[in-house]
Protein backbone atom coordinates (compact mmCIF):
# COMPACT_ATOMS: atom_id res chain seq x y z
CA UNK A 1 138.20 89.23 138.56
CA UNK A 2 137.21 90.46 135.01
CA UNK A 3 140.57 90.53 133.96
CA UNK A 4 141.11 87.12 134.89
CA UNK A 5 138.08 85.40 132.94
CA UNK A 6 139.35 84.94 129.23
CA UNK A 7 138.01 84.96 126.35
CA UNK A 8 139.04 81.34 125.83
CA UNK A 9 137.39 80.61 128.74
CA UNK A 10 134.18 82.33 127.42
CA UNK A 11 134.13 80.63 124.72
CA UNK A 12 134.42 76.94 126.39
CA UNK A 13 131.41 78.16 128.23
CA UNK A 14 129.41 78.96 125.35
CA UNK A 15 130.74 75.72 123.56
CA UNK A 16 129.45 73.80 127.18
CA UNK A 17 126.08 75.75 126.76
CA UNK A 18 125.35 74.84 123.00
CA UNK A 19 125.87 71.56 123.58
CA UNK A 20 123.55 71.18 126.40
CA UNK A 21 120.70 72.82 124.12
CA UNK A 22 121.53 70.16 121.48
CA UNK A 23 124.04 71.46 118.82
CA UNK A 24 127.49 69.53 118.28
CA UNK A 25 130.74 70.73 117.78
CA UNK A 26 131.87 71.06 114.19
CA UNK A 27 134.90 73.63 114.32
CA UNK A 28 136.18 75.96 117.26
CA UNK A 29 138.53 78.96 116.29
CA UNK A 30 137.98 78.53 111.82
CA UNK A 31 140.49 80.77 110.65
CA UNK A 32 140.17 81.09 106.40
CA UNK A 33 143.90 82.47 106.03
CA UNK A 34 145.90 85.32 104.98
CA UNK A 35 144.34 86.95 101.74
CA UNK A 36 140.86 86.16 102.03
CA UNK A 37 139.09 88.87 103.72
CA UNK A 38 137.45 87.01 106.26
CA UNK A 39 138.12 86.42 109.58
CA UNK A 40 138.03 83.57 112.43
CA UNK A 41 134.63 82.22 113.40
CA UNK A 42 134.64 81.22 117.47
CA UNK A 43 132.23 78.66 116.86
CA UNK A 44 130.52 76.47 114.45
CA UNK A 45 127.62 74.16 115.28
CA UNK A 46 125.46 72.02 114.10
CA UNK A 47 121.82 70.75 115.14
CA UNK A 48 120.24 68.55 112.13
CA UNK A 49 120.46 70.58 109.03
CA UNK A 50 121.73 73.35 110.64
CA UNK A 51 124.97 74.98 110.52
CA UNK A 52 125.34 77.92 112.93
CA UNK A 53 128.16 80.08 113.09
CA UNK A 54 128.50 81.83 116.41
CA UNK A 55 130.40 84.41 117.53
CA UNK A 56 130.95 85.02 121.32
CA UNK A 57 131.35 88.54 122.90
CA UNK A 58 132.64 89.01 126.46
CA UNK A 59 132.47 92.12 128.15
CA UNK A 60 131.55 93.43 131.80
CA UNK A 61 128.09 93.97 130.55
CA UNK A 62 125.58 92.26 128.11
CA UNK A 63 124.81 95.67 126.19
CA UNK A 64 128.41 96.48 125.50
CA UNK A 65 129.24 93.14 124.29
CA UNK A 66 126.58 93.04 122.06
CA UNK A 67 127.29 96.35 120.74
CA UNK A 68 130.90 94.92 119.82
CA UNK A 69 129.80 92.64 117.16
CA UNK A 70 129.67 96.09 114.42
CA UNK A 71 128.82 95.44 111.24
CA UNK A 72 132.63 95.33 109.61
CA UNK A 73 132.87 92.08 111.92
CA UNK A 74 129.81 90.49 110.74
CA UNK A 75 130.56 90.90 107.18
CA UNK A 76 134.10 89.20 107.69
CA UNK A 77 132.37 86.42 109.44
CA UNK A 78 129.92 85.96 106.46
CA UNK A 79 132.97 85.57 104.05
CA UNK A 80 134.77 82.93 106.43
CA UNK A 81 131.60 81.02 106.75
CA UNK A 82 131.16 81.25 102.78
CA UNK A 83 134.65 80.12 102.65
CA UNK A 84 134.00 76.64 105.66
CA UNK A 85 130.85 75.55 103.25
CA UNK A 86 132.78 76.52 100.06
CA UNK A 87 135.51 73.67 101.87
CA UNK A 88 133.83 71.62 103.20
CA UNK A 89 130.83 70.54 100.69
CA UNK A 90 128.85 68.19 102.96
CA UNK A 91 127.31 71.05 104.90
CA UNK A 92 126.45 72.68 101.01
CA UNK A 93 122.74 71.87 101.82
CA UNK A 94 122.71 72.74 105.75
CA UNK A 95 120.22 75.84 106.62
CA UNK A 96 123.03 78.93 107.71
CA UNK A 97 122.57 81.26 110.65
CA UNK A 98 124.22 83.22 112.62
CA UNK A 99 124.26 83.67 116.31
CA UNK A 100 125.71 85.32 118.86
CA UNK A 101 126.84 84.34 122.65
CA UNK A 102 126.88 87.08 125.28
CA UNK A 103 129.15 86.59 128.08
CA UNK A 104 129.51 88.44 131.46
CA UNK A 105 132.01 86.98 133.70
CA UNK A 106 131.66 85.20 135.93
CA UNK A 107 128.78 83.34 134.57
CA UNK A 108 126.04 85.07 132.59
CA UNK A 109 124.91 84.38 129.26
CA UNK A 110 122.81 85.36 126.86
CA UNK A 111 122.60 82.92 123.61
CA UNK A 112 120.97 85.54 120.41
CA UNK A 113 119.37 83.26 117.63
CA UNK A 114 119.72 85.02 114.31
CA UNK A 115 121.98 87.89 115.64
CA UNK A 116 122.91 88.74 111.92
């Protein structure tokens, strides 16, 4: 069953979730580019002058998807959200943070405000 739950799929549930708690879609899958040293984002969000970037974890348990988001991967995730505001200047004055959604197929999350 695991092997059939994606990751896309995770991450439509975690898009379904956010929105339900308030936030609205801004971006799914950013990718900066070649050359920048940053990586994809899985989600951006917004909730007034917020902008959250999330990144969403699945794994067969809660603990070993959290311990999956290592520090390398939150650093590149900083730099592509650097690079989104640096593009897109009307978020220049949003608040930033970064969370993180948990996923355990078939249907368990866990949504960490200020993961990183």
């Amino acid at each position: 069953m695991l092997s059939d739950f994606s990751g896309k799929f995770a991450e439509y549930m975690a898009i379904f979730y956010l929105y339900i708690k308030g936030y609205r879609l801004v971006k799914h899958n950013y990718i900066t580019g070649r050359g920048t040293g940053a990586g994809e984002i899985d989600i951006i969000v917004k909730k007034r002058h917020l902008l959250v970037f999330v990144e969403v974890k699945k794994r067969g348990d809660l603990a070993n998807a959290a311990y999956a988001i290592q520090p390398k991967q939150q650093q590149r995730i900083r730099r592509a959200a650097e690079n989104f505001v640096a593009k897109h200047q009307n978020f220049a004055n949003f608040d930033i943070r970064f969370d993180a959604i948990l996923v355990k197929p078939p249907f368990c999350l866990q949504h960490i405000i200020d993961a990183f």
